[in-house]
PDB file of N, CA and C in Angstrom:
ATOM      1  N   UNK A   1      20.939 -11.375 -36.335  1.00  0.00           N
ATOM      2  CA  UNK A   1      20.015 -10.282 -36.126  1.00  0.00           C
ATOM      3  C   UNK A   1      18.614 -10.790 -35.770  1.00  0.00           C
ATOM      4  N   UNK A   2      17.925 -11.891 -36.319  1.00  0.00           N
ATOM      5  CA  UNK A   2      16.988 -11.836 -35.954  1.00  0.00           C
ATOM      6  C   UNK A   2      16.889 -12.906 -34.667  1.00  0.00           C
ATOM      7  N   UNK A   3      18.035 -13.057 -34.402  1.00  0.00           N
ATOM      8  CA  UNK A   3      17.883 -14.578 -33.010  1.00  0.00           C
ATOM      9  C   UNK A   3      17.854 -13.372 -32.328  1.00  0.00           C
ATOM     10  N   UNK A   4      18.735 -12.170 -32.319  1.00  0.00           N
ATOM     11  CA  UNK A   4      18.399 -11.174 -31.679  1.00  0.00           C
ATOM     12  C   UNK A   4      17.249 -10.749 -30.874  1.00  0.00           C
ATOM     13  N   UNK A   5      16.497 -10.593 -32.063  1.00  0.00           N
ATOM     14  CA  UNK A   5      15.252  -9.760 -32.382  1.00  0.00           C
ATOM     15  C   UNK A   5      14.542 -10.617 -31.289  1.00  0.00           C
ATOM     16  N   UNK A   6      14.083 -12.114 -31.699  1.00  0.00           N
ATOM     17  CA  UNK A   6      13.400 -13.148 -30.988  1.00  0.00           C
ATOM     18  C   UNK A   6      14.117 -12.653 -29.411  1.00  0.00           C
ATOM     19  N   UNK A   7      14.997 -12.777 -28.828  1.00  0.00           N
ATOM     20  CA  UNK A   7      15.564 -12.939 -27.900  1.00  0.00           C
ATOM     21  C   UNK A   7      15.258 -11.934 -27.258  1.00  0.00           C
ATOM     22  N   UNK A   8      14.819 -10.662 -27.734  1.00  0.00           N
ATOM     23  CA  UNK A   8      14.635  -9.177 -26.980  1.00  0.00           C
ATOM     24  C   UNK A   8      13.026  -9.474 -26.620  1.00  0.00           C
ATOM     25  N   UNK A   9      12.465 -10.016 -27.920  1.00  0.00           N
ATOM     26  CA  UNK A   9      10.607 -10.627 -27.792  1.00  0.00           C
ATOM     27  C   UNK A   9      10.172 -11.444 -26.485  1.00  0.00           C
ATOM     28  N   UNK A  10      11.616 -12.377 -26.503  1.00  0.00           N
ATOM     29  CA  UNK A  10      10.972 -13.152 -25.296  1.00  0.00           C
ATOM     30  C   UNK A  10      10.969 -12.240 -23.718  1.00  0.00           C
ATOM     31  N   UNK A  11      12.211 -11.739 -23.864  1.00  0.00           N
ATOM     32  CA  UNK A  11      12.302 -10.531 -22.463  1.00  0.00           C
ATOM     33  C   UNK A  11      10.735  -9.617 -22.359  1.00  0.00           C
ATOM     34  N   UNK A  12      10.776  -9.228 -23.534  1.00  0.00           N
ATOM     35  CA  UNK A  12       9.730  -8.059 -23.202  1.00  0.00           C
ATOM     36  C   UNK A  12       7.951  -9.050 -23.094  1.00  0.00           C
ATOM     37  N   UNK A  13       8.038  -9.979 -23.577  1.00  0.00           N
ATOM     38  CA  UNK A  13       6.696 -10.774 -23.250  1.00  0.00           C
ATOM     39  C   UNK A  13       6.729 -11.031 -21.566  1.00  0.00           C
ATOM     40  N   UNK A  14       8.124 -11.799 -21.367  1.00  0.00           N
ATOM     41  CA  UNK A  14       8.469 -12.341 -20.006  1.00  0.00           C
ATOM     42  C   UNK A  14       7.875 -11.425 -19.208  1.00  0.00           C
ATOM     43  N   UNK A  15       8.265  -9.971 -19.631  1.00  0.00           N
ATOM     44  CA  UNK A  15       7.972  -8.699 -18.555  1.00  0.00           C
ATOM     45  C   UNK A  15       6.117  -8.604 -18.743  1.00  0.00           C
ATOM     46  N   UNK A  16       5.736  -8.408 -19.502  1.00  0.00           N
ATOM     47  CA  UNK A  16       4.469  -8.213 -19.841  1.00  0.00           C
ATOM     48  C   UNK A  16       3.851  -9.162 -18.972  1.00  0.00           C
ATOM     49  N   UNK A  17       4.407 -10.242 -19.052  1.00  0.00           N
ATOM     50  CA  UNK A  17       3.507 -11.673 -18.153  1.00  0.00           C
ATOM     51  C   UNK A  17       3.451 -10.922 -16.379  1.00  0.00           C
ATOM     52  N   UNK A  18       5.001 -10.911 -16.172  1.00  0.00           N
ATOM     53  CA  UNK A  18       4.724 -10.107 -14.834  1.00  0.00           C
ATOM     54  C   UNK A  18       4.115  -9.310 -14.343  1.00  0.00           C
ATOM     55  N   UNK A  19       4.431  -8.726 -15.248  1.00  0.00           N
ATOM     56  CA  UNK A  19       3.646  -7.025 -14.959  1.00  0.00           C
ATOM     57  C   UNK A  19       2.136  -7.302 -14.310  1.00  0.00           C
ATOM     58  N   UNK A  20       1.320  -7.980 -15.790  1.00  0.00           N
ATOM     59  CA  UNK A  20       0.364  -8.357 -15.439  1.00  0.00           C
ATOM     60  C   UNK A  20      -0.331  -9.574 -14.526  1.00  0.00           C
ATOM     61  N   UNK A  21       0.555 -10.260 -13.746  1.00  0.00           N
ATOM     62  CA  UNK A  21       0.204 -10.662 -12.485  1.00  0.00           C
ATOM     63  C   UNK A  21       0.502 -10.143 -11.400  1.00  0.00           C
ATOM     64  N   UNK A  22       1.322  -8.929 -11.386  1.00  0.00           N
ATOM     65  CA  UNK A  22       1.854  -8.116 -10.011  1.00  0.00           C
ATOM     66  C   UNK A  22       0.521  -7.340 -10.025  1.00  0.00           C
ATOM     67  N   UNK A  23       0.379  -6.398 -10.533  1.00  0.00           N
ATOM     68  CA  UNK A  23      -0.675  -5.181 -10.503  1.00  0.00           C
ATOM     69  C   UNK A  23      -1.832  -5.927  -9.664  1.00  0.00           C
ATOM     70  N   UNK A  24      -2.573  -7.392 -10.269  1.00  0.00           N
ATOM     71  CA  UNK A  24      -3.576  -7.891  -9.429  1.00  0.00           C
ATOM     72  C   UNK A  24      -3.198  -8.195  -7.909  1.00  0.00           C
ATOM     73  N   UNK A  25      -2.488  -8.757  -7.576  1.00  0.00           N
ATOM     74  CA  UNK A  25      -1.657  -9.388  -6.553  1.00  0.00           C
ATOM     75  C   UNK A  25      -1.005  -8.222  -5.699  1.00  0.00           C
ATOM     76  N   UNK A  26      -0.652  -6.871  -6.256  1.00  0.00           N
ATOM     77  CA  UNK A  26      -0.974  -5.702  -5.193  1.00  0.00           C
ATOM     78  C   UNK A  26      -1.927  -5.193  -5.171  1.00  0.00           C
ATOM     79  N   UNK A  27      -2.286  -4.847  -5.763  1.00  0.00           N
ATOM     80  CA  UNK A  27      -3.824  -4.630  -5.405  1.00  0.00           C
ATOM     81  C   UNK A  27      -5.136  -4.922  -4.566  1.00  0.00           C
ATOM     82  N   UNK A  28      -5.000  -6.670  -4.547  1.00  0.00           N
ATOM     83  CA  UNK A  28      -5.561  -7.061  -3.880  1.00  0.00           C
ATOM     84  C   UNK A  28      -4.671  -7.034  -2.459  1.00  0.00           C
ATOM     85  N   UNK A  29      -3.661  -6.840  -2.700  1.00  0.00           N
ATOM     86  CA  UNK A  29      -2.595  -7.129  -1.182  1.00  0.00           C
ATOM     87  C   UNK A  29      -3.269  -5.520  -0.641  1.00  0.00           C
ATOM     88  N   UNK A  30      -3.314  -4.447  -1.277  1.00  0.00           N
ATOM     89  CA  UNK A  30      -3.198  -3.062  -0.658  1.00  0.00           C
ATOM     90  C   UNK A  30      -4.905  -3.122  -0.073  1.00  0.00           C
ATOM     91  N   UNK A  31      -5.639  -3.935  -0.592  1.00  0.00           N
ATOM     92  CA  UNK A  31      -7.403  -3.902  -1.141  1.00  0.00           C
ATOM     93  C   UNK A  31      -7.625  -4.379   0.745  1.00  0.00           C
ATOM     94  N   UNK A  32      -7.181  -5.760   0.998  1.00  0.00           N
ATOM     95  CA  UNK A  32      -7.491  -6.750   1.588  1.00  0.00           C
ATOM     96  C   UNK A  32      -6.630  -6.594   3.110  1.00  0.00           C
ATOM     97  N   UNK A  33      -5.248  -6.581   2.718  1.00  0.00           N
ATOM     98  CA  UNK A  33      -4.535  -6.903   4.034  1.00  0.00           C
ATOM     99  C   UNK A  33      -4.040  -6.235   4.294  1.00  0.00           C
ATOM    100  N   UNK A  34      -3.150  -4.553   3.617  1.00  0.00           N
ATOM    101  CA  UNK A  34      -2.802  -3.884   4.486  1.00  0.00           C
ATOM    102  C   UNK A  34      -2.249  -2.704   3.686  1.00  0.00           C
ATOM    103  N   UNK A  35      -2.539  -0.898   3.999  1.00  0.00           N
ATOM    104  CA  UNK A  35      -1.759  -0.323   3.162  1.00  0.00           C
ATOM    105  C   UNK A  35      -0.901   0.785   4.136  1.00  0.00           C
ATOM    106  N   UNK A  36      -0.171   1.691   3.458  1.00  0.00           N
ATOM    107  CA  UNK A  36       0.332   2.524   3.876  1.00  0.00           C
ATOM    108  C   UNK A  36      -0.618   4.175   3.651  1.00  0.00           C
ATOM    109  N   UNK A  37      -0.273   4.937   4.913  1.00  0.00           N
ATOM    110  CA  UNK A  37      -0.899   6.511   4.398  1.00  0.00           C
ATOM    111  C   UNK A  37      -0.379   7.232   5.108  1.00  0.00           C
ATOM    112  N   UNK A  38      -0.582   8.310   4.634  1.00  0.00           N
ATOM    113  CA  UNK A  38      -0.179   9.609   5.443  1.00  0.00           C
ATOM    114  C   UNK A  38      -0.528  10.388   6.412  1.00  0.00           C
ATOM    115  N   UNK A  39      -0.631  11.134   7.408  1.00  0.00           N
ATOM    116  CA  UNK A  39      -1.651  11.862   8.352  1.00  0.00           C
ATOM    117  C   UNK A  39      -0.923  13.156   8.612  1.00  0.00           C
ATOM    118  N   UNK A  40      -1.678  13.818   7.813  1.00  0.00           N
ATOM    119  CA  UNK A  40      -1.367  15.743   7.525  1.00  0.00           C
ATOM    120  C   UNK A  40      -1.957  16.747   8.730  1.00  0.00           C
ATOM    121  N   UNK A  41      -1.544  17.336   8.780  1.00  0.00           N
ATOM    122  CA  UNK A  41      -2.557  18.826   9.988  1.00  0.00           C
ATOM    123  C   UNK A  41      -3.080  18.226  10.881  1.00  0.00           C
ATOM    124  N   UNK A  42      -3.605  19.005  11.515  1.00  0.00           N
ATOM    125  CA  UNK A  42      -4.009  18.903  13.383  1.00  0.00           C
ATOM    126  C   UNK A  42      -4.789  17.962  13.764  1.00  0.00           C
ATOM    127  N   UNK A  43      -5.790  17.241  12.099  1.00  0.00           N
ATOM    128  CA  UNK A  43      -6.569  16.988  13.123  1.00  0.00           C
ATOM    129  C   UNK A  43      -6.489  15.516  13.941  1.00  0.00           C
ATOM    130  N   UNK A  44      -5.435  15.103  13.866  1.00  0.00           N
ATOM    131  CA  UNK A  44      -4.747  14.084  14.786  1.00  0.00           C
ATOM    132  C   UNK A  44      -4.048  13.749  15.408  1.00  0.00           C
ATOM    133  N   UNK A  45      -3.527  15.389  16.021  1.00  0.00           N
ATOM    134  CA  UNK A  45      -2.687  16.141  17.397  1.00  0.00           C
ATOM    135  C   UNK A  45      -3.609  15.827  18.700  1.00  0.00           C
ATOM    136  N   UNK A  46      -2.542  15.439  19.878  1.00  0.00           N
ATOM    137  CA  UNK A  46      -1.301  15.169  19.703  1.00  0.00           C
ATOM    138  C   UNK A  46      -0.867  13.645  19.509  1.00  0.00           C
ATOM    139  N   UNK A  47      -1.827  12.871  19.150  1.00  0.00           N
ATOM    140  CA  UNK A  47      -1.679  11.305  19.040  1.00  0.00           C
ATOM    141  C   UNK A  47       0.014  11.391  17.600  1.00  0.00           C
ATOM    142  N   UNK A  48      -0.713  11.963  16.856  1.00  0.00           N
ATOM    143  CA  UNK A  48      -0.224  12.059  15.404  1.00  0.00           C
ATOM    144  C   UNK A  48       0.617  13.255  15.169  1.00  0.00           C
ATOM    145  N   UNK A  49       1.589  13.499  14.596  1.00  0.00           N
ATOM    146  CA  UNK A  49       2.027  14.680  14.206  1.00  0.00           C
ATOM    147  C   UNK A  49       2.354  15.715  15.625  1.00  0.00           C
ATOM    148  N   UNK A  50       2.857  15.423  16.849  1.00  0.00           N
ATOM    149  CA  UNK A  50       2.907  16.073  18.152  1.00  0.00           C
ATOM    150  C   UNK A  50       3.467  17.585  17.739  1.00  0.00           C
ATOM    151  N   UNK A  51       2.885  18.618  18.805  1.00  0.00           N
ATOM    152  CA  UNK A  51       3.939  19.290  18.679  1.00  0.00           C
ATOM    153  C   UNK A  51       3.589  20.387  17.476  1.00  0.00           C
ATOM    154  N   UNK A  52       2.607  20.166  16.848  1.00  0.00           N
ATOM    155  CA  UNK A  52       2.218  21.068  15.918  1.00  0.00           C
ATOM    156  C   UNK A  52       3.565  21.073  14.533  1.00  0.00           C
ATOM    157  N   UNK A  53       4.269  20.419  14.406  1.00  0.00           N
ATOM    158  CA  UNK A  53       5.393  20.173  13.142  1.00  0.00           C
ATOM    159  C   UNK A  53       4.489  19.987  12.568  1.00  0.00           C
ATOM    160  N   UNK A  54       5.199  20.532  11.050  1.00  0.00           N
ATOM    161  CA  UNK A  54       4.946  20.377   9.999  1.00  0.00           C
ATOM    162  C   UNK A  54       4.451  19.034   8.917  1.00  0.00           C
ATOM    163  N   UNK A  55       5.653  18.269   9.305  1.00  0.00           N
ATOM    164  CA  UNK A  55       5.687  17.010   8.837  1.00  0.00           C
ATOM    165  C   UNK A  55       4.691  16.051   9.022  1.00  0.00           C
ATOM    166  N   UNK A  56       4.798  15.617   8.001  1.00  0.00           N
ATOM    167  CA  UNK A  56       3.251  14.164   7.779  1.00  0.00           C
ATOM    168  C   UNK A  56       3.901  13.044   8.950  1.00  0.00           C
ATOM    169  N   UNK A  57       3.467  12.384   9.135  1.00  0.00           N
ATOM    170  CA  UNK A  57       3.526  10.743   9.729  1.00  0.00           C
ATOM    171  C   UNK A  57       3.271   9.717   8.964  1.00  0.00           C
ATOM    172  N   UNK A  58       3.725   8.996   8.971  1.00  0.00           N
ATOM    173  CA  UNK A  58       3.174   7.333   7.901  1.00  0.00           C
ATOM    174  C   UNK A  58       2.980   6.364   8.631  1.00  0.00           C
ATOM    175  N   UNK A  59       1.916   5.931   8.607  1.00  0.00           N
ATOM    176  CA  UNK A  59       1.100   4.812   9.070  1.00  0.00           C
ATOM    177  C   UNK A  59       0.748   3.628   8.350  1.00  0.00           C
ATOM    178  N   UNK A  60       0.551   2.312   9.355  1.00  0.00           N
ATOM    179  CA  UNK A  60      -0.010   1.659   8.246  1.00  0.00           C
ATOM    180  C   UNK A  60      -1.509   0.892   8.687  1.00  0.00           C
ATOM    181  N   UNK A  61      -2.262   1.052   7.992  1.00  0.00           N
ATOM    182  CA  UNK A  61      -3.521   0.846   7.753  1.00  0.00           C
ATOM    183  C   UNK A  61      -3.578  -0.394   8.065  1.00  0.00           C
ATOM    184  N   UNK A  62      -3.978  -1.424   8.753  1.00  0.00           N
ATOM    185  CA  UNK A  62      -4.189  -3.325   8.628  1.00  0.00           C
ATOM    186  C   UNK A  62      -5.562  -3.034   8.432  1.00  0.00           C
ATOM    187  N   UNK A  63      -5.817  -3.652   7.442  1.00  0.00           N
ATOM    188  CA  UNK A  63      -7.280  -4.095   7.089  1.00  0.00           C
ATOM    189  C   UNK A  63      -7.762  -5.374   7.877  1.00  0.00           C
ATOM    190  N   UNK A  64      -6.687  -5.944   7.798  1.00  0.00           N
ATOM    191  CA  UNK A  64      -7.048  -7.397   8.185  1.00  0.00           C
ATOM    192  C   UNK A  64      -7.561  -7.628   9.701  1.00  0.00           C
ATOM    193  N   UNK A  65      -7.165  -6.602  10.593  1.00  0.00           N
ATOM    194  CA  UNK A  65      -7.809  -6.618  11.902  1.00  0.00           C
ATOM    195  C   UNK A  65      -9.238  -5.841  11.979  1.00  0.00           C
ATOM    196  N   UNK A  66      -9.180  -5.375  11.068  1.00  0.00           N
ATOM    197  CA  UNK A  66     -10.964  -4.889  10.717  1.00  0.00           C
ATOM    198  C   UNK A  66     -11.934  -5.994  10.607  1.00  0.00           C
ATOM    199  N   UNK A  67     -11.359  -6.949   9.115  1.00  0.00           N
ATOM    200  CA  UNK A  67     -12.447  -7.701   8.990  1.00  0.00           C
ATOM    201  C   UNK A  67     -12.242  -8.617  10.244  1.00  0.00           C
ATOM    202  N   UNK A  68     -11.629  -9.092  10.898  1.00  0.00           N
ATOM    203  CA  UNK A  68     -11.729 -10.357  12.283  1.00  0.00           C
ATOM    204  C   UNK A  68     -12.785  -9.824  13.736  1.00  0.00           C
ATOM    205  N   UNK A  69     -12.472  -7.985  13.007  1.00  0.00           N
ATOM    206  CA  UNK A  69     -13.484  -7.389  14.332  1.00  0.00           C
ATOM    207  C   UNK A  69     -12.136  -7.729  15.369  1.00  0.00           C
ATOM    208  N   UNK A  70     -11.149  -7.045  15.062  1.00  0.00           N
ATOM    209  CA  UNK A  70      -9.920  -7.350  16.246  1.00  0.00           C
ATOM    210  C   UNK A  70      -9.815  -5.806  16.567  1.00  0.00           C
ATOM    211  N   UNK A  71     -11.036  -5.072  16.693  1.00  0.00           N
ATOM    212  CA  UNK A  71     -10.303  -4.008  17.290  1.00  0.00           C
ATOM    213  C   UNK A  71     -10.394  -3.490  18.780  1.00  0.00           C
ATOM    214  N   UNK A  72      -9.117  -3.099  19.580  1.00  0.00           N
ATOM    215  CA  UNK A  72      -9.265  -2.795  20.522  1.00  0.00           C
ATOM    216  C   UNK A  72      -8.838  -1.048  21.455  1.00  0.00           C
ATOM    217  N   UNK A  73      -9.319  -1.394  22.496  1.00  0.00           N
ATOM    218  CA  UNK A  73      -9.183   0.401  22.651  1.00  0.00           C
ATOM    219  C   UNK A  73      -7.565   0.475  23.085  1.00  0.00           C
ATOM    220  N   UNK A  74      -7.665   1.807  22.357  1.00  0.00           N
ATOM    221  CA  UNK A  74      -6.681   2.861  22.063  1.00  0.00           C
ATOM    222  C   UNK A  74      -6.397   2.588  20.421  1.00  0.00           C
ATOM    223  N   UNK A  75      -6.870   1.773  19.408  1.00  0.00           N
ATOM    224  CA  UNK A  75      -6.131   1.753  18.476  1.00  0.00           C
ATOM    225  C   UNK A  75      -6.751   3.149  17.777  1.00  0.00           C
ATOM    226  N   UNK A  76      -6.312   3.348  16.775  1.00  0.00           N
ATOM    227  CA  UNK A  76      -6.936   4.428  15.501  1.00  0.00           C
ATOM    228  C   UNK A  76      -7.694   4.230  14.799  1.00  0.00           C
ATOM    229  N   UNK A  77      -8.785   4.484  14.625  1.00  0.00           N
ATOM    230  CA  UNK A  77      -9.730   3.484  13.292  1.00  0.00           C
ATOM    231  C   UNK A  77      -9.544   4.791  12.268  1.00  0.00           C
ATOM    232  N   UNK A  78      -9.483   4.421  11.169  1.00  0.00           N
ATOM    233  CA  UNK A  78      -9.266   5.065   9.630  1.00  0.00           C
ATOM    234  C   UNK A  78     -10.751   4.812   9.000  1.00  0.00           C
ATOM    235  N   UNK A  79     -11.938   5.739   8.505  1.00  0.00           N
ATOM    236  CA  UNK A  79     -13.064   6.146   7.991  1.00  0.00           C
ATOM    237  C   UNK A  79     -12.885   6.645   6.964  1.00  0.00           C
ATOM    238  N   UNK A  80     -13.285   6.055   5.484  1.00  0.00           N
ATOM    239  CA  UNK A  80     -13.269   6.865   4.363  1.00  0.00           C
ATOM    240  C   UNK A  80     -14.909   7.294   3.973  1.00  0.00           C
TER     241      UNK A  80
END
């Protein structure tokens, strides 16, 4: 019972260790180099969403061609 006990301790530390190096390590991944989003209603018809449908679009955001100053025409720039 208690090699048990120890044996369930080490799993759930093991996880704890992960946990807490993933969360930084996406974070900075979503922060820095690149995320995903959504683009709702018109106001990015007809590039986005054609056609007046309902449905969202998913995009993905590169940060990383922001900071190099890699942007060129026709892309989308995203403004928060």
């Amino acid at each position: 019972m208690a090699q048990a006990q120890g044996f369930g301790r080490r799993y759930i530390k093991a996880f704890f260790k992960g946990f807490f190096v993933a969360i930084p390590v996406t974070v900075t991944f979503l922060d820095r180099v690149a995320c995903v989003a959504r683009v709702e209603g018109a106001s990015m018809q007809p590039s986005l969403n054609p056609g007046g449908r309902q449905a969202s679009d998913v995009v993905l955001l590169n940060h990383w061609s922001i900071r190099n100053y890699d942007v060129q025409r026709g892309d989308i720039v995203s403004l928060v």
